[in-house]
C-alpha atoms as a PDB file:
ATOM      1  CA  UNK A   1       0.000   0.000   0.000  1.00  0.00           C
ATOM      2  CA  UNK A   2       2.835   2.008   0.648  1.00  0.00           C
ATOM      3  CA  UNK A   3       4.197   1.892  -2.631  1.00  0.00           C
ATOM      4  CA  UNK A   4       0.865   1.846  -4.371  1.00  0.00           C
ATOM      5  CA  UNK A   5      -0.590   5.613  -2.847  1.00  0.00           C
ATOM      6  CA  UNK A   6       2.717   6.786  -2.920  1.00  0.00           C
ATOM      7  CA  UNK A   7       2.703   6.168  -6.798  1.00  0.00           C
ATOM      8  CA  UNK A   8      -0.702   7.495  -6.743  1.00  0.00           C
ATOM      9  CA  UNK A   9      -0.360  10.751  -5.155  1.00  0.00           C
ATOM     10  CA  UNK A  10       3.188  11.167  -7.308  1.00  0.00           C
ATOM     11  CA  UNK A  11       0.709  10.663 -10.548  1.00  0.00           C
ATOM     12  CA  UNK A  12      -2.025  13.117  -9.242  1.00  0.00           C
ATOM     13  CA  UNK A  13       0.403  15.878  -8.458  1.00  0.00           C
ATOM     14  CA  UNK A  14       2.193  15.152 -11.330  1.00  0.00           C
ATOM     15  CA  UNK A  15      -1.035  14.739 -13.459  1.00  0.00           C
ATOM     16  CA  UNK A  16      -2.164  18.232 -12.395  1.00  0.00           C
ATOM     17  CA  UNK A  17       1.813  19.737 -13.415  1.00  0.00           C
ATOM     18  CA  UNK A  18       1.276  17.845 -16.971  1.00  0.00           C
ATOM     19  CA  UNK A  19      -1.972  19.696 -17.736  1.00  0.00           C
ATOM     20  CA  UNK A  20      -0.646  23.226 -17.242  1.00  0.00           C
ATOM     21  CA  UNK A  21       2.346  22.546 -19.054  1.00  0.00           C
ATOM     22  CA  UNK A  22       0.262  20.801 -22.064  1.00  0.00           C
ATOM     23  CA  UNK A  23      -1.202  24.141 -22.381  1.00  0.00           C
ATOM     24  CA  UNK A  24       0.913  26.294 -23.324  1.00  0.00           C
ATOM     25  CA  UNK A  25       1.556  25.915 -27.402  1.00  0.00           C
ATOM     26  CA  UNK A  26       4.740  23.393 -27.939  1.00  0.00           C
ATOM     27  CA  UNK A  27       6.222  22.242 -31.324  1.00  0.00           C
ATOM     28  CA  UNK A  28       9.012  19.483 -31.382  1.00  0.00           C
ATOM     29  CA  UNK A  29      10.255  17.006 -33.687  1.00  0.00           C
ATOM     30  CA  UNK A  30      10.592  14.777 -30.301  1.00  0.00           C
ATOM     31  CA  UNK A  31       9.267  11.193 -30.127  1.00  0.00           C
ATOM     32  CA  UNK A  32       7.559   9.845 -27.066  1.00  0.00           C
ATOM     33  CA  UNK A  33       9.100   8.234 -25.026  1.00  0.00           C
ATOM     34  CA  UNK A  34       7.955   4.472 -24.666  1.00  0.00           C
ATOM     35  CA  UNK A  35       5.489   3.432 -21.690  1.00  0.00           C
ATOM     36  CA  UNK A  36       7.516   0.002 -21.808  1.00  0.00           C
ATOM     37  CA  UNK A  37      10.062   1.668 -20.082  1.00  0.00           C
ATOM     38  CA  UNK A  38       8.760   2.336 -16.928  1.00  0.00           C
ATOM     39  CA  UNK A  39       9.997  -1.709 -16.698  1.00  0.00           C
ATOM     40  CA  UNK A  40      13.392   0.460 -16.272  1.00  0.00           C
ATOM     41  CA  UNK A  41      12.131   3.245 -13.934  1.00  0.00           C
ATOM     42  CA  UNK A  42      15.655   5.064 -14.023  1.00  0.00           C
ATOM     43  CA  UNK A  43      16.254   4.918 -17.832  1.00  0.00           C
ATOM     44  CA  UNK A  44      12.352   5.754 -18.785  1.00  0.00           C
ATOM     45  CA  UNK A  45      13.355   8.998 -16.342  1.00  0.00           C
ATOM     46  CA  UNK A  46      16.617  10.164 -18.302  1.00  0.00           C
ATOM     47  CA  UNK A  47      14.982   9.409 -21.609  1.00  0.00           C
ATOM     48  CA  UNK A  48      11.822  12.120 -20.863  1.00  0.00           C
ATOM     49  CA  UNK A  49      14.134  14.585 -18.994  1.00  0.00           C
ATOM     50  CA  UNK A  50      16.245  14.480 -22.491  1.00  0.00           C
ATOM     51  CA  UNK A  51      13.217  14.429 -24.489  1.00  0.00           C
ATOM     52  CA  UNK A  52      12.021  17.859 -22.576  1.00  0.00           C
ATOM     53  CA  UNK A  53      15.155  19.446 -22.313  1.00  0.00           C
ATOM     54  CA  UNK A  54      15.300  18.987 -26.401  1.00  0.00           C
ATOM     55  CA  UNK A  55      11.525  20.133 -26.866  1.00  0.00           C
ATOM     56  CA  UNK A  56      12.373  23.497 -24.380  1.00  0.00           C
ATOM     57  CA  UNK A  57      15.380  23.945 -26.590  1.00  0.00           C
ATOM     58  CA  UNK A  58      13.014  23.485 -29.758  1.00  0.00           C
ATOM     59  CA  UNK A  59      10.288  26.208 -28.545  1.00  0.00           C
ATOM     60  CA  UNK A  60      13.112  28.955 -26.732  1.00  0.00           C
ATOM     61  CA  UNK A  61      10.822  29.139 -23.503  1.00  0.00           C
ATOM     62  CA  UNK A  62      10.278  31.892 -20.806  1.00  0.00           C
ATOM     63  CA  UNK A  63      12.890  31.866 -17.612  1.00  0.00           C
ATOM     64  CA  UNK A  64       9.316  31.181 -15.933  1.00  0.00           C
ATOM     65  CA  UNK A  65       8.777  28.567 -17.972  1.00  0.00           C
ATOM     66  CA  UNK A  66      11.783  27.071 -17.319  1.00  0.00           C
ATOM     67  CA  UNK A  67      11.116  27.350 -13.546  1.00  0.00           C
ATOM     68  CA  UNK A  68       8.085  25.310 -13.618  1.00  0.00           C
ATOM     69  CA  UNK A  69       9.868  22.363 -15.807  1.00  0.00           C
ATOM     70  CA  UNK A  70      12.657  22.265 -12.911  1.00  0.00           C
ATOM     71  CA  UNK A  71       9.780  22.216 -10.376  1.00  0.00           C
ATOM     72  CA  UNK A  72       7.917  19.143 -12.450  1.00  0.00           C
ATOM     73  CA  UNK A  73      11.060  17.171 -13.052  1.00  0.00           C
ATOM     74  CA  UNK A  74      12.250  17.764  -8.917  1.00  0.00           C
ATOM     75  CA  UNK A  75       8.462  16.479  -8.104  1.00  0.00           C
ATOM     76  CA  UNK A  76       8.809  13.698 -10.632  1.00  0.00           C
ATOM     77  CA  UNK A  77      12.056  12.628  -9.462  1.00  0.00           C
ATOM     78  CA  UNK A  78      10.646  12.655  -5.687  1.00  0.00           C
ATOM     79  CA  UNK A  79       8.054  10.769  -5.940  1.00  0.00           C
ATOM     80  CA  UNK A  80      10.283   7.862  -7.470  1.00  0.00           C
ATOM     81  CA  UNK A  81      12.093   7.967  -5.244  1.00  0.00           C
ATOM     82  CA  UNK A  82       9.279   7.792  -2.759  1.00  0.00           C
ATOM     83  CA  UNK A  83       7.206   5.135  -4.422  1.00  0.00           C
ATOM     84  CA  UNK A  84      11.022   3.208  -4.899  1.00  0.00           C
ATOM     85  CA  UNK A  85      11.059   3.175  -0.949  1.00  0.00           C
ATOM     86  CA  UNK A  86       7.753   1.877  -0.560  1.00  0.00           C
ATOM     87  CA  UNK A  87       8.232  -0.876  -3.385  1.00  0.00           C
ATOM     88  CA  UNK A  88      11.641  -1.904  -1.192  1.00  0.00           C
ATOM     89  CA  UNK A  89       9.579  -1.979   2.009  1.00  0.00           C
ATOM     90  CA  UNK A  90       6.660  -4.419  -0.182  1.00  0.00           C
ATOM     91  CA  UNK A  91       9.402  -6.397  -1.224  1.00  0.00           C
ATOM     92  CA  UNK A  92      11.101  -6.972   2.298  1.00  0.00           C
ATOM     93  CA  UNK A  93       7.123  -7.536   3.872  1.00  0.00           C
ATOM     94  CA  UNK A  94       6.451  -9.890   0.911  1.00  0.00           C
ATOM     95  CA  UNK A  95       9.439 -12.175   1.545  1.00  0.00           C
ATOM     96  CA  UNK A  96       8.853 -12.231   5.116  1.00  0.00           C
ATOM     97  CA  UNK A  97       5.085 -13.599   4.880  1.00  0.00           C
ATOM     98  CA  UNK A  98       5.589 -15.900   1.968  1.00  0.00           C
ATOM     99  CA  UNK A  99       8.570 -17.489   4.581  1.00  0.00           C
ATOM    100  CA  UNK A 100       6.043 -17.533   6.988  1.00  0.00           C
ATOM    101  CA  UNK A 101       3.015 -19.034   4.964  1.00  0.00           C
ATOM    102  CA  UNK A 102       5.173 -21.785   2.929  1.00  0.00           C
ATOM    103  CA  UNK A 103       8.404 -24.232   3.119  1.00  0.00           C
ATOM    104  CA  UNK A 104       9.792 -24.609  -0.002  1.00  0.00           C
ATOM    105  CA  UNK A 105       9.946 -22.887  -3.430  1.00  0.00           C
ATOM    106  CA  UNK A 106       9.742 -19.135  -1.987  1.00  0.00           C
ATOM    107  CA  UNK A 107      12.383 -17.663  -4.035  1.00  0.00           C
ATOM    108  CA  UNK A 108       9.663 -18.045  -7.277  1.00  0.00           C
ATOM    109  CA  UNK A 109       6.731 -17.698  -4.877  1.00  0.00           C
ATOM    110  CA  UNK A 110       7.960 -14.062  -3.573  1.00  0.00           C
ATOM    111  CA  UNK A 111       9.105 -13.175  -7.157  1.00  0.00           C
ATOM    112  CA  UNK A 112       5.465 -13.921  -8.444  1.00  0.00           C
ATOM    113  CA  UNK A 113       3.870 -12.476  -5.391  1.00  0.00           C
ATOM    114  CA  UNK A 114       5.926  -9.098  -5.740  1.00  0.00           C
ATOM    115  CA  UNK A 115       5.112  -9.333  -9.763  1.00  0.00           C
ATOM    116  CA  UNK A 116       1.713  -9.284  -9.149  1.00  0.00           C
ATOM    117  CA  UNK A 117       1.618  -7.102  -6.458  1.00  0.00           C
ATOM    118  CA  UNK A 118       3.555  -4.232  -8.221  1.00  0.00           C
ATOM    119  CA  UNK A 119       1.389  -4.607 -11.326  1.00  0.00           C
ATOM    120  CA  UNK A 120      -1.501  -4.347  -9.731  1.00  0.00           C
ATOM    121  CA  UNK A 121      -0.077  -0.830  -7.747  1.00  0.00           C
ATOM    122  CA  UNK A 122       0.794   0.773 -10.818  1.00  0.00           C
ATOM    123  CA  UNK A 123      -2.061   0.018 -12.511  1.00  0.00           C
ATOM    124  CA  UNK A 124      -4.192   1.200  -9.804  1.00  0.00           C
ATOM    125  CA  UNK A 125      -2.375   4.285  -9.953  1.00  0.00           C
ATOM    126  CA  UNK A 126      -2.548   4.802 -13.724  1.00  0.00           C
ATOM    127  CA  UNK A 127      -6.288   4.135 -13.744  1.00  0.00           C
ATOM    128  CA  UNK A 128      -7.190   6.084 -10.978  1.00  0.00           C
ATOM    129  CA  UNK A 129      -5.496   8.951 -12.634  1.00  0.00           C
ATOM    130  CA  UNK A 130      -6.408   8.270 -16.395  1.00  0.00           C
ATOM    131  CA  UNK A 131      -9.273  10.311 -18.229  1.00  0.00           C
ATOM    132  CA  UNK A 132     -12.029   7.580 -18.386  1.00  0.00           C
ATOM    133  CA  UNK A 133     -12.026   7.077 -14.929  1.00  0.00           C
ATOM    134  CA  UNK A 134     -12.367  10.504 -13.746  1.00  0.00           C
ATOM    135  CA  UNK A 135     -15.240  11.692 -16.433  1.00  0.00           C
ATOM    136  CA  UNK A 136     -17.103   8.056 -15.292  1.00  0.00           C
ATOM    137  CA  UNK A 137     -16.960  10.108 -11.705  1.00  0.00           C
ATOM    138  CA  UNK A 138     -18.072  13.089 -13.296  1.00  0.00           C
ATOM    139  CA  UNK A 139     -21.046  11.414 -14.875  1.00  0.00           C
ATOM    140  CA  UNK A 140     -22.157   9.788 -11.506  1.00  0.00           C
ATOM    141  CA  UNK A 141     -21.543  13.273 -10.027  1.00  0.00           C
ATOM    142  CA  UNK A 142     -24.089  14.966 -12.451  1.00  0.00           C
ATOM    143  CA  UNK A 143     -26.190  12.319 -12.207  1.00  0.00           C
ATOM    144  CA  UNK A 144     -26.501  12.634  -8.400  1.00  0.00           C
ATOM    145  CA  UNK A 145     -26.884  16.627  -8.362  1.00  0.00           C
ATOM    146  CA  UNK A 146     -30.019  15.370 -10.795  1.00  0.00           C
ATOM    147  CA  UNK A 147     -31.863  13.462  -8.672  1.00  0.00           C
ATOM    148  CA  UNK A 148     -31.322  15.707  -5.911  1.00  0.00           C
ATOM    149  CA  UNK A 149     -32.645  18.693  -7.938  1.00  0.00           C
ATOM    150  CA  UNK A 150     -35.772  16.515  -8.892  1.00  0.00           C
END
């Protein structure tokens, strides 16, 4: 749990960064970066710093600008680090109770336990942030405030 809500707050503060920065009118040549490496936390991390760094090159931004990039890339780096913390502590907690619940075979047994455990924390946190999810809250919103008004 650890790792999963500190992943999750890390993606809504970072979530909320993202959208004022996607406003402002960008150009670049730049590729995205590949979701499949977030398997390498640390490399998908240098590969969108460079990709930024190149795009604010690209589009000559404001010294303000610039300010709030440093900001997202210090909170984006933080929250790593924080969710990497948590992760070590689910990995230490894991070991310990598959040790206590079983005999043999707990090397595989704690690697497929962590597996699906981290999968299932970072896709927690990418749903609960994506689009989808948050106008299907809307919609149940509005739809509340209806019957109330009726």
């Amino acid at each position: 749990m650890i790792f999963t809500f500190s992943l999750y707050q890390g993606l809504l503060e970072l979530t909320g960064q993202l959208a004022s920065v996607r406003e402002q009118p960008i150009q670049t040549s730049q590729d995205k970066v590949s979701p499949w490496l977030w398997l390498l936390p640390p490399v998908k991390m240098r590969k969108e710093k460079e990709r930024i760094l190149t795009i604010l090159a690209e589009n000559q931004v404001s010294r303000d600008q610039l300010r709030k990039v440093v900001g997202f890339l210090d909170k984006a780096t933080g929250w790593f680090y924080v969710a990497l913390g948590g992760w070590l502590l689910a990995v230490a907690e894991t070991y310990l109770a598959v040790a206590q619940l079983t005999t043999h075979g707990l090397l595989f047994k704690t690697l497929l336990a962590l597996l699906i455990l981290t999968a299932l924390g970072v896709a927690n946190g990418f749903y609960r942030t994506s689009e989808k999810r948050q106008d299907r809250a809307l919609q149940q919103i509005d739809q509340a405030i209806e019957k109330r008004k009726k």
